[in-house]
N, C-alpha and C. Protein backbone atom coordinates (compact mmCIF):
# COMPACT_ATOMS: atom_id res chain seq x y z
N UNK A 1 55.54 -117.79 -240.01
CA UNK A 1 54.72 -116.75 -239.40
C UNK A 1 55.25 -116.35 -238.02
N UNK A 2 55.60 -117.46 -237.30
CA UNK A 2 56.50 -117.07 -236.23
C UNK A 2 57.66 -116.00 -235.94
N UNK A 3 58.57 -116.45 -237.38
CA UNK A 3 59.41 -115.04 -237.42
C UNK A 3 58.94 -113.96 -237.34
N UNK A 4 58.02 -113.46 -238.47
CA UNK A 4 56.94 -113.00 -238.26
C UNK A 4 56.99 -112.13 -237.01
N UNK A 5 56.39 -112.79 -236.72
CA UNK A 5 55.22 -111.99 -235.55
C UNK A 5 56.77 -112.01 -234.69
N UNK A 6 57.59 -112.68 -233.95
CA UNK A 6 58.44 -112.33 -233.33
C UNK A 6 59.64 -110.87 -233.33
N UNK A 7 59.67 -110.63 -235.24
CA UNK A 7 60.17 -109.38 -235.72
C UNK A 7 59.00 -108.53 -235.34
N UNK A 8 58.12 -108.36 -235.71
CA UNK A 8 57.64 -107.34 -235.42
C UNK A 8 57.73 -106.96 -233.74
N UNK A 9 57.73 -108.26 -232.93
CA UNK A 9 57.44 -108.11 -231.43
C UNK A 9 58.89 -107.33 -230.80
N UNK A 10 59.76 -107.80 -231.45
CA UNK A 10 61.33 -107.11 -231.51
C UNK A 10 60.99 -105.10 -231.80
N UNK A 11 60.29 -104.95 -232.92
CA UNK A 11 60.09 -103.63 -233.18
C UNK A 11 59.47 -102.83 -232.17
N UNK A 12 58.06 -103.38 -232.04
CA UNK A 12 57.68 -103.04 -231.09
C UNK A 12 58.43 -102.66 -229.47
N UNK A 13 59.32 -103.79 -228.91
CA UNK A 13 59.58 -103.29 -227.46
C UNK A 13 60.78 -102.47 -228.30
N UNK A 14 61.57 -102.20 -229.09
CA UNK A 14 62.46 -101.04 -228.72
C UNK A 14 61.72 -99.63 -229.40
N UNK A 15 60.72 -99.53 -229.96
CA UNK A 15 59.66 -98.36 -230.15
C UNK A 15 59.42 -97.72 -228.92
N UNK A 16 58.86 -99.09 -228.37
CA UNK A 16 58.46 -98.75 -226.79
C UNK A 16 59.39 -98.42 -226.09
N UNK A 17 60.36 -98.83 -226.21
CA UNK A 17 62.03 -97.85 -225.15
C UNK A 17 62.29 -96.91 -225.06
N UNK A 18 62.04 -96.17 -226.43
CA UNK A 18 62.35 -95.65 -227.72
C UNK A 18 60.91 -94.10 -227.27
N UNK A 19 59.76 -94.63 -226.73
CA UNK A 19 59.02 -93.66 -226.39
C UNK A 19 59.02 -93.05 -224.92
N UNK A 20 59.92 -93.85 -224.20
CA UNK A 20 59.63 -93.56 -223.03
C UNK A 20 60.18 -92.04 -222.84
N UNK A 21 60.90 -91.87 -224.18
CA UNK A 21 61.62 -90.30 -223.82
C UNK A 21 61.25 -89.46 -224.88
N UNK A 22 60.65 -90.18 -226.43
CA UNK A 22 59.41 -89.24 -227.18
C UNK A 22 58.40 -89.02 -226.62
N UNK A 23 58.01 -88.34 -226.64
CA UNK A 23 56.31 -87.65 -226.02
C UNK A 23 55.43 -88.58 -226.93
N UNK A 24 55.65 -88.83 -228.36
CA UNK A 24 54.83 -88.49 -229.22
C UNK A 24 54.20 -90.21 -229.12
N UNK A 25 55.42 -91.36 -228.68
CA UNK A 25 55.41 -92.22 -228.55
C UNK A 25 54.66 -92.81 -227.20
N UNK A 26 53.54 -93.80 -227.30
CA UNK A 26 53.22 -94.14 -225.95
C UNK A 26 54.25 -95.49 -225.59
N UNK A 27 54.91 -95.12 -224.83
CA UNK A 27 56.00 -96.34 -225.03
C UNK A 27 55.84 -97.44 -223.90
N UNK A 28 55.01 -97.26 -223.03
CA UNK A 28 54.68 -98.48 -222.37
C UNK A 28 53.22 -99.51 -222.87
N UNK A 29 52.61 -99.08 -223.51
CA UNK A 29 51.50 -99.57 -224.43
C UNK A 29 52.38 -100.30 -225.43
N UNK A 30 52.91 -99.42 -226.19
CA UNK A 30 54.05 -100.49 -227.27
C UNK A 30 54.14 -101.63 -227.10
N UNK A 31 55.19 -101.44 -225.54
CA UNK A 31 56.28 -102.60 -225.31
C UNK A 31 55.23 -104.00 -224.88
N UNK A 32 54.15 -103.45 -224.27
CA UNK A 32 53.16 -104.42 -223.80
C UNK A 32 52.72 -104.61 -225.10
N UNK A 33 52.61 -104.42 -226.11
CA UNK A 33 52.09 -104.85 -227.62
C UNK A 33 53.27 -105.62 -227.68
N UNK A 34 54.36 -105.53 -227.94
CA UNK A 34 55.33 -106.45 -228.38
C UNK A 34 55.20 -107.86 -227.53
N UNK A 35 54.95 -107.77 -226.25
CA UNK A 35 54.82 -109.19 -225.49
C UNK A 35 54.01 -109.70 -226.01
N UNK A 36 52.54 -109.23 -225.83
CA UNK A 36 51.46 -109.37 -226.85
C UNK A 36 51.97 -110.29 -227.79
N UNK A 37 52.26 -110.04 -228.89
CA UNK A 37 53.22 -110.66 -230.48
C UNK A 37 53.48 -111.86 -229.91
N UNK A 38 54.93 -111.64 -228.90
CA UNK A 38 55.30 -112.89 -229.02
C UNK A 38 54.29 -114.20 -228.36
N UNK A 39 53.84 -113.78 -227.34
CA UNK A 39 52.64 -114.37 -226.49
C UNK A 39 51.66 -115.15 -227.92
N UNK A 40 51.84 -114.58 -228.76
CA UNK A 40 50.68 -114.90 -230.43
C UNK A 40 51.01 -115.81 -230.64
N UNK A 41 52.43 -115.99 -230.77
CA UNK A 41 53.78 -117.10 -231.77
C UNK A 41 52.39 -118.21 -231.57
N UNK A 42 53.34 -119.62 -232.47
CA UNK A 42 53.02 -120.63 -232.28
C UNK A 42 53.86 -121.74 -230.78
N UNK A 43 54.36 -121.08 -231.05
CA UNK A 43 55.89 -122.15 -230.40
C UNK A 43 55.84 -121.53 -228.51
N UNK A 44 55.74 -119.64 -228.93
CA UNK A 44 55.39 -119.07 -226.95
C UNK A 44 53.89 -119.58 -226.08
N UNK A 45 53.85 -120.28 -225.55
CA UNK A 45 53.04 -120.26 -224.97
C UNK A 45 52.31 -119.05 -224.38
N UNK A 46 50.45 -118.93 -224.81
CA UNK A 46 49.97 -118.13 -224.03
C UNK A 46 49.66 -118.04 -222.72
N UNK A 47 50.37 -117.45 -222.14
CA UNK A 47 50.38 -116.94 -220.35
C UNK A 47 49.19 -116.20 -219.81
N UNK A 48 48.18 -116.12 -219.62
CA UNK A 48 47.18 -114.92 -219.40
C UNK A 48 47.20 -114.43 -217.71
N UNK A 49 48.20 -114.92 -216.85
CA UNK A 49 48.48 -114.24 -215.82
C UNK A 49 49.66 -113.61 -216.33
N UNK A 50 50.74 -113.76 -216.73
CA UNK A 50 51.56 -113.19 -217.63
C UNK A 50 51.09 -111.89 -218.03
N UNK A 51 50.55 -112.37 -219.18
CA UNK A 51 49.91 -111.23 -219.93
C UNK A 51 48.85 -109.88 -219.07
N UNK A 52 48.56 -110.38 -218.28
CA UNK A 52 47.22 -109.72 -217.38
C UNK A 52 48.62 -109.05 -216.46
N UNK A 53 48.96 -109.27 -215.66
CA UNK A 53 50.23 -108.62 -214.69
C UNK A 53 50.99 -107.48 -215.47
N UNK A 54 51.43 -107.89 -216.61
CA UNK A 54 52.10 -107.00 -217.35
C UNK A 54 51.17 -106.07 -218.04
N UNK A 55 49.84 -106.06 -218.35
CA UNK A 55 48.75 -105.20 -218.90
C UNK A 55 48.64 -104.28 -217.73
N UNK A 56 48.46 -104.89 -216.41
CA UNK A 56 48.29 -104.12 -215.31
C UNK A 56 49.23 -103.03 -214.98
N UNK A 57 49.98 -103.49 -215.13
CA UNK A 57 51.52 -103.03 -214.78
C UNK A 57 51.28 -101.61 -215.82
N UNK A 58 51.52 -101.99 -216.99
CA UNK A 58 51.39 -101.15 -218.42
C UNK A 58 50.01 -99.75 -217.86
N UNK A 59 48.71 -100.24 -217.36
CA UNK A 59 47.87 -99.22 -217.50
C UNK A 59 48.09 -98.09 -215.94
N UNK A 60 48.52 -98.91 -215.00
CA UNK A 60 49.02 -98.54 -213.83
C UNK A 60 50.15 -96.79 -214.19
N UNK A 61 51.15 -97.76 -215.07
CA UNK A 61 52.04 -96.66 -215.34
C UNK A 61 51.59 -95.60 -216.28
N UNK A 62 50.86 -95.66 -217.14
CA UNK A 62 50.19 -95.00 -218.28
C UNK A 62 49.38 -94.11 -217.54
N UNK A 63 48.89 -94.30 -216.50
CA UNK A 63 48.15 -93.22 -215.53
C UNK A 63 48.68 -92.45 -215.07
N UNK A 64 49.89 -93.31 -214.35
CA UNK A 64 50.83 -92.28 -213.56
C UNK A 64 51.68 -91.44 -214.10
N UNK A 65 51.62 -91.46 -215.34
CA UNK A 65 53.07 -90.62 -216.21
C UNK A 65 51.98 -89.43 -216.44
N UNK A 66 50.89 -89.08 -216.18
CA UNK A 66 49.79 -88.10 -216.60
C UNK A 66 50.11 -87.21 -214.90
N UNK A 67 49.95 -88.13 -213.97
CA UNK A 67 49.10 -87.79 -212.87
C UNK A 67 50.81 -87.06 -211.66
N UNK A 68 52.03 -87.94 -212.03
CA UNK A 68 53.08 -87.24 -211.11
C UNK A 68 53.64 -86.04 -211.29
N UNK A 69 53.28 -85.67 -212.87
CA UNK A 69 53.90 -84.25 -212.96
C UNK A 69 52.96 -82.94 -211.85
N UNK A 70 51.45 -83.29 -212.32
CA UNK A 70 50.75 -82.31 -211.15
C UNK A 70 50.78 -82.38 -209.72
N UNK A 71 51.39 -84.09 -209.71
CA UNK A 71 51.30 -84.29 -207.93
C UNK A 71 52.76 -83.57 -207.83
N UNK A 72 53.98 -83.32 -208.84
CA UNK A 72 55.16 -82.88 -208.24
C UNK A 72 54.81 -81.10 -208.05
N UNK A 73 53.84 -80.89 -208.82
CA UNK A 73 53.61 -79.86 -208.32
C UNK A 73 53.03 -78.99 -206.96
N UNK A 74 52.18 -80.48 -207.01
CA UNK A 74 51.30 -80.16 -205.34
C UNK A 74 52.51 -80.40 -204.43
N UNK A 75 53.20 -81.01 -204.63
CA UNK A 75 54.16 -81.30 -203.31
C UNK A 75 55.50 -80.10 -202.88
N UNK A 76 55.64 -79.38 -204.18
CA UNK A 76 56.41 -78.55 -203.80
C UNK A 76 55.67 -76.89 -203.75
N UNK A 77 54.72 -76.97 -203.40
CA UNK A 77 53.58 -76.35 -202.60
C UNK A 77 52.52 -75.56 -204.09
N UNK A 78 52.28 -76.53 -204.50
CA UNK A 78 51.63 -75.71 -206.09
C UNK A 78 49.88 -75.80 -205.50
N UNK A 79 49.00 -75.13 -206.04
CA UNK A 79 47.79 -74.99 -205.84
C UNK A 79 46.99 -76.04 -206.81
N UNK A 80 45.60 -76.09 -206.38
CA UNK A 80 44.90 -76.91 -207.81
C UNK A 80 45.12 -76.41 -209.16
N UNK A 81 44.86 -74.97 -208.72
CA UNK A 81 45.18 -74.08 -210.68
C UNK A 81 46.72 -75.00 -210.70
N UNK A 82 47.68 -74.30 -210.34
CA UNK A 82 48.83 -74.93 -210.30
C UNK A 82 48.88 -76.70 -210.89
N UNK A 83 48.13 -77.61 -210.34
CA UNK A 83 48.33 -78.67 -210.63
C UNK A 83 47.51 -79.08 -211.63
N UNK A 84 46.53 -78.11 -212.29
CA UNK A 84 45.30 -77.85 -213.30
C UNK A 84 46.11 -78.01 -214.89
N UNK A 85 47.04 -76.32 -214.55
CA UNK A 85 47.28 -76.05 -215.09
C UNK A 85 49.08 -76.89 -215.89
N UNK A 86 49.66 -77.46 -214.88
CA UNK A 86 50.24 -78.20 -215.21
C UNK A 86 49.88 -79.62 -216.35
N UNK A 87 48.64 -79.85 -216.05
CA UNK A 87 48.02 -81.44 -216.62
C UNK A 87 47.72 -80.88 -217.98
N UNK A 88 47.29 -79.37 -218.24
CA UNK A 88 46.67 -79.03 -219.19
C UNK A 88 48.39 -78.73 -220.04
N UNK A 89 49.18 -78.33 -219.52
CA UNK A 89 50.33 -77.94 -220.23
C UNK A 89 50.84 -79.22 -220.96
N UNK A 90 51.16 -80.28 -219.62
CA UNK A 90 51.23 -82.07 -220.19
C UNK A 90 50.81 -82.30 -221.34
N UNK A 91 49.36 -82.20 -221.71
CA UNK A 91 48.63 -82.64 -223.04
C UNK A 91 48.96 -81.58 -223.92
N UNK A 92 49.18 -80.63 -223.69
CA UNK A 92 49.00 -79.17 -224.75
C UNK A 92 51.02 -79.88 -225.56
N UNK A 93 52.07 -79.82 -224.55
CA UNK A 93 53.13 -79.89 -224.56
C UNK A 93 53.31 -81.64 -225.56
N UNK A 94 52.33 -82.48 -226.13
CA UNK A 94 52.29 -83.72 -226.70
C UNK A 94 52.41 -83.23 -228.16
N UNK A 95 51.45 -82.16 -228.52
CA UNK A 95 50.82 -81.63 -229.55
C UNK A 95 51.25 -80.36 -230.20
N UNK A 96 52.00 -80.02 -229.20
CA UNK A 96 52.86 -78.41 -229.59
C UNK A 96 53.88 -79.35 -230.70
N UNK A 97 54.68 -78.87 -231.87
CA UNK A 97 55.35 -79.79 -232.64
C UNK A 97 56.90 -78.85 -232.34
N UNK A 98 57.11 -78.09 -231.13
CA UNK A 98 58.60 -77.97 -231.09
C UNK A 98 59.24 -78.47 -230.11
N UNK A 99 60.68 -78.46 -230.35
CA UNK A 99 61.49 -79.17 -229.85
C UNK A 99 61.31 -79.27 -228.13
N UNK A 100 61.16 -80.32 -227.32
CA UNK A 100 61.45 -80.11 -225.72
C UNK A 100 60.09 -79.32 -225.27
N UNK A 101 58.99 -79.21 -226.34
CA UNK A 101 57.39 -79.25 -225.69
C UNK A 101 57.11 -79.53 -224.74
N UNK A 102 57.26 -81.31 -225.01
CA UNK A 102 56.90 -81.65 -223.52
C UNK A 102 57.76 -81.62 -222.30
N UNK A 103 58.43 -81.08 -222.30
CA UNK A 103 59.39 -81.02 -220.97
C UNK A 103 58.82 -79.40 -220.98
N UNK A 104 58.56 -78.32 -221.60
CA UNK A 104 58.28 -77.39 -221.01
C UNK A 104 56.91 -76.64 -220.67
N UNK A 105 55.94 -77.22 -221.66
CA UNK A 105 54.50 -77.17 -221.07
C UNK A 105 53.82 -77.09 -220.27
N UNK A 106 54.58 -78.22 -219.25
CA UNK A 106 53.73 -78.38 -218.13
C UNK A 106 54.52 -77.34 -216.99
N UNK A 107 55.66 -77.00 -217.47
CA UNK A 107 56.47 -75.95 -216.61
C UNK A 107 55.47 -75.02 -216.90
N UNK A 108 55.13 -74.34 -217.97
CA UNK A 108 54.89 -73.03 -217.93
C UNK A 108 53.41 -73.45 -217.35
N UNK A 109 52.59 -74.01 -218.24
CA UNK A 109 51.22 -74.17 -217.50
C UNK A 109 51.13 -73.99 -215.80
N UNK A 110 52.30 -75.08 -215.14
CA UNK A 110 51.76 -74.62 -213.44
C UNK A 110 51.99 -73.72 -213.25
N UNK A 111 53.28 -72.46 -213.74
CA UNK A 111 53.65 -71.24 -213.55
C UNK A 111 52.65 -70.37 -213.95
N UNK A 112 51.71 -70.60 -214.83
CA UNK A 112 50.54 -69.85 -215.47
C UNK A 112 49.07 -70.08 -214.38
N UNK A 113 48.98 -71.18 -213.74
CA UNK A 113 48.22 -71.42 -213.47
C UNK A 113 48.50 -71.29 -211.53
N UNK A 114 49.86 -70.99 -211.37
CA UNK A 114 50.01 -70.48 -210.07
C UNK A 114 49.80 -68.39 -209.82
N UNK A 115 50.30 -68.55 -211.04
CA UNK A 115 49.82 -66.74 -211.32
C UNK A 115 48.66 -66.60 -211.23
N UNK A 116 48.00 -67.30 -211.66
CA UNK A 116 46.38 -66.93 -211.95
C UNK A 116 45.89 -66.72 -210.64
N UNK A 117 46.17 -67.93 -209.65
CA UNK A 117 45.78 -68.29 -208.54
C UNK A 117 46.46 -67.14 -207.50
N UNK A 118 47.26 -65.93 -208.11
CA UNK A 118 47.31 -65.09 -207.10
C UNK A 118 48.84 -65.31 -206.08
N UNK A 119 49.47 -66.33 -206.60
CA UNK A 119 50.62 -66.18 -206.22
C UNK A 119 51.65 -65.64 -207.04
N UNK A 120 52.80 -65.59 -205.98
CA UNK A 120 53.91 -64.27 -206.46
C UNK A 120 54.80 -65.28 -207.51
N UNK A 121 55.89 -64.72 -207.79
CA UNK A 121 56.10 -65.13 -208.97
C UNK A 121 57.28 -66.05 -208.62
N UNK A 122 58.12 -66.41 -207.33
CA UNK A 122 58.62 -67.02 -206.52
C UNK A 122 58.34 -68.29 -206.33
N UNK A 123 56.58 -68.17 -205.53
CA UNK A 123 56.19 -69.53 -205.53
C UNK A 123 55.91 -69.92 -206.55
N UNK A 124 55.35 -69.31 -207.45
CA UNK A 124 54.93 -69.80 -208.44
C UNK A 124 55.66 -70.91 -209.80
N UNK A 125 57.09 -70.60 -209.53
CA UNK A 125 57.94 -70.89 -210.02
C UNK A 125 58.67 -71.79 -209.38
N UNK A 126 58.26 -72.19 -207.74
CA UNK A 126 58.87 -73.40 -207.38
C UNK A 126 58.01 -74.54 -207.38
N UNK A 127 56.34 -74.28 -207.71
CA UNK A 127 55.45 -74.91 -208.02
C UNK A 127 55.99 -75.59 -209.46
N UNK A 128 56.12 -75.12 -210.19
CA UNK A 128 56.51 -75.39 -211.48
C UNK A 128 57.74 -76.42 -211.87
N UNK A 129 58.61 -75.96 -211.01
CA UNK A 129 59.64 -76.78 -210.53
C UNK A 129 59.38 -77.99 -210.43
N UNK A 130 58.07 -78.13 -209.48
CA UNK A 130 57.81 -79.81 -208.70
C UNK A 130 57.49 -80.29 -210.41
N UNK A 131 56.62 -79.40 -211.23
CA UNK A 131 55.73 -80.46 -212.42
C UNK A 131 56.85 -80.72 -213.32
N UNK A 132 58.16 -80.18 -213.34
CA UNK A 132 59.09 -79.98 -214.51
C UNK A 132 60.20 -81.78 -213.96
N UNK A 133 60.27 -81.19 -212.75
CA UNK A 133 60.91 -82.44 -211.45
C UNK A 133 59.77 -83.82 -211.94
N UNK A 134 58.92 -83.75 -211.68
CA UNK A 134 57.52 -85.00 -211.79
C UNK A 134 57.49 -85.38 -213.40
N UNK A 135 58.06 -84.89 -214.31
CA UNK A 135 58.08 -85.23 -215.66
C UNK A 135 59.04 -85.80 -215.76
N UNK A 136 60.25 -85.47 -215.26
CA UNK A 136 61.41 -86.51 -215.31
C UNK A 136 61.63 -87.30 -214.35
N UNK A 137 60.52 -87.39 -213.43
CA UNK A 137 60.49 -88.88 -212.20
C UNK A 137 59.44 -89.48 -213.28
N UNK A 138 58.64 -89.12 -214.35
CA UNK A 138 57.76 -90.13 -214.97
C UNK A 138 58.23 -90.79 -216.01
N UNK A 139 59.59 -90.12 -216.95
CA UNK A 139 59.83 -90.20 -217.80
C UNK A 139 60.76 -91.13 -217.28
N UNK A 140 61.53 -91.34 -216.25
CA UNK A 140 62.57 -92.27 -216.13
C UNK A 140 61.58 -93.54 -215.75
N UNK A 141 60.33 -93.35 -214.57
CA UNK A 141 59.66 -94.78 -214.33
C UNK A 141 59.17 -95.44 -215.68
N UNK A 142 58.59 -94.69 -216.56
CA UNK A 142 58.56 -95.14 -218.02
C UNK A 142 59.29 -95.92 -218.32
N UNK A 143 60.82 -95.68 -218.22
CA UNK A 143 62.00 -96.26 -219.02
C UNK A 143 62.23 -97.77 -218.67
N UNK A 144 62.38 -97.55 -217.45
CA UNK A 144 62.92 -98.64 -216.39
C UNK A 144 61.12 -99.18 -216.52
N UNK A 145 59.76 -99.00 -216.42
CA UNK A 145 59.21 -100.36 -217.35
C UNK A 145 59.33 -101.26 -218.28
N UNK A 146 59.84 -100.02 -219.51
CA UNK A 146 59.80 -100.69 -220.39
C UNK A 146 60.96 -101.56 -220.92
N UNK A 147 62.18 -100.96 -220.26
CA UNK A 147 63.38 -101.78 -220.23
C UNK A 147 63.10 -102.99 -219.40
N UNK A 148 62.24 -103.16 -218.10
CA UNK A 148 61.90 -104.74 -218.16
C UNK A 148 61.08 -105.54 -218.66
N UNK A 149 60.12 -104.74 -219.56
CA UNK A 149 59.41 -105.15 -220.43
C UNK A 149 60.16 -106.21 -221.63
N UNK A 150 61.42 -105.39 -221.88
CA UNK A 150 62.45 -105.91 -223.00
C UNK A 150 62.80 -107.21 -222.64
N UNK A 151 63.55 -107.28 -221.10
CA UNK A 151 64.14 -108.14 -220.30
C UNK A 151 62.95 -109.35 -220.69
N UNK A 152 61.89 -109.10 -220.10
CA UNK A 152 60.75 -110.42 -219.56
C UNK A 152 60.90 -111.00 -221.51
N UNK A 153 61.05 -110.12 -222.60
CA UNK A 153 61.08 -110.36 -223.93
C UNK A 153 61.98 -111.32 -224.37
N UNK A 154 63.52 -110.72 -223.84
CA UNK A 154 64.15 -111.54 -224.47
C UNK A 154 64.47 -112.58 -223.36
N UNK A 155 64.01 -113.04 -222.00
CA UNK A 155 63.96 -114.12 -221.44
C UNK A 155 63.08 -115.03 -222.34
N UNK A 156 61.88 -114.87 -222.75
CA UNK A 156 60.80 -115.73 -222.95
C UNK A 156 61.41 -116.07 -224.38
N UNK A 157 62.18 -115.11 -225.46
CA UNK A 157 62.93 -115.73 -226.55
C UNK A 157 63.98 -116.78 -226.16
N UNK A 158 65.06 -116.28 -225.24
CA UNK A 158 66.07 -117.18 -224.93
C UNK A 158 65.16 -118.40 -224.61
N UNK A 159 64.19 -118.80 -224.01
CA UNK A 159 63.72 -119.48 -223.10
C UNK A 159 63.09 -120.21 -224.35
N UNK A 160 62.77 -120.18 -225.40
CA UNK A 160 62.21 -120.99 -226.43
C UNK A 160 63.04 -120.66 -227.72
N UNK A 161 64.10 -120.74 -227.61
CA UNK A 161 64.80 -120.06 -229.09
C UNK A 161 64.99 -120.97 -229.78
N UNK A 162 65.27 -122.10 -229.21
CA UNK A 162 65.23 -123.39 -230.29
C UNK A 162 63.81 -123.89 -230.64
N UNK A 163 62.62 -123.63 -230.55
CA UNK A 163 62.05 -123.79 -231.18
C UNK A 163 61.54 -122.68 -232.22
N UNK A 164 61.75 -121.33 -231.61
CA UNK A 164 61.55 -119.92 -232.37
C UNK A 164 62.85 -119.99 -233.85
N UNK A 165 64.04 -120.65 -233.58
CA UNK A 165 64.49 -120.73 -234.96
C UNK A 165 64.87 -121.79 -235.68
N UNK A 166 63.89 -122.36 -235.30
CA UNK A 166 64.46 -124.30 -236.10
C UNK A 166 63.96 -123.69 -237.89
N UNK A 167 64.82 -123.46 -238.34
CA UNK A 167 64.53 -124.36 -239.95
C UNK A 167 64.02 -125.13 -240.58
């Protein structure tokens, strides 16, 4: 059962790697499911500061991959519509089923939602900029979680492998 649950815990963190650059994928939830798994084994010891640090870690970032695309908007001078309309593009851009959705959703949304708000089409478009910029500062902090997510994985395998594959 150990194998088990350790294969699947294997599936899991590279799903989770694996989402940090699909939309469709929540890929830091994953990878924290795969620790999860192995944390199950018989042989890994359960850690619950372990486990709790890295949950934290996991919901921390799961917030912020929502919340930096509108703040990149506020920062490169976008309005609330602007940063409204960006968050709404974010979710709309998960669910749209074509190619590079989510990388452009939340572009057009703050650009839609800086128009609305009465700016020219200048700012409006460097507003957009910040949320397009803030999707790929979220999409890389994603990565680099979940790639140490992998790391803390295959330490805690190396770290018990003789008992994870005795025969």
């Amino acid at each position: 059962m150990d194998i088990v649950l350790l294969c699947l815990a294997a599936i899991l963190m590279l799903v989770g790697i694996l989402g940090s650059f699909l939309p469709m994928l929540p890929g830091i939830p994953v990878s924290w499911a795969g620790l999860l798994l192995l944390h199950l084994t018989s042989v890994v010891p359960m850690n619950y500061t372990y486990l709790g640090v890295t949950l934290l870690v996991t919901i921390i970032i799961f917030a912020l991959q929502y919340a930096i695309p509108a703040l990149g908007t506020k920062y490169l001078g976008g309005s609330k519509q602007g940063m409204f309309g960006a968050t709404i593009g974010l979710f709309a851009g998960i669910f749209i089923p074509i190619p590079f959705a989510i990388l452009i959703a939340p572009f057009v949304g703050a650009y839609l939602g800086e128009i609305l708000n009465k700016a020219d089409s200048r700012s409006a478009l460097k507003a957009a900029s910040g949320s397009f910029i803030g999707l790929l500062a979220s999409t890389f902090m994603e990565f680099v979680v979940t790639a140490i997510f992998f790391l803390l994985f295959l330490y805690k395998v190396w770290e018990f492998r003789s008992l994870l594959f005795q025969f």
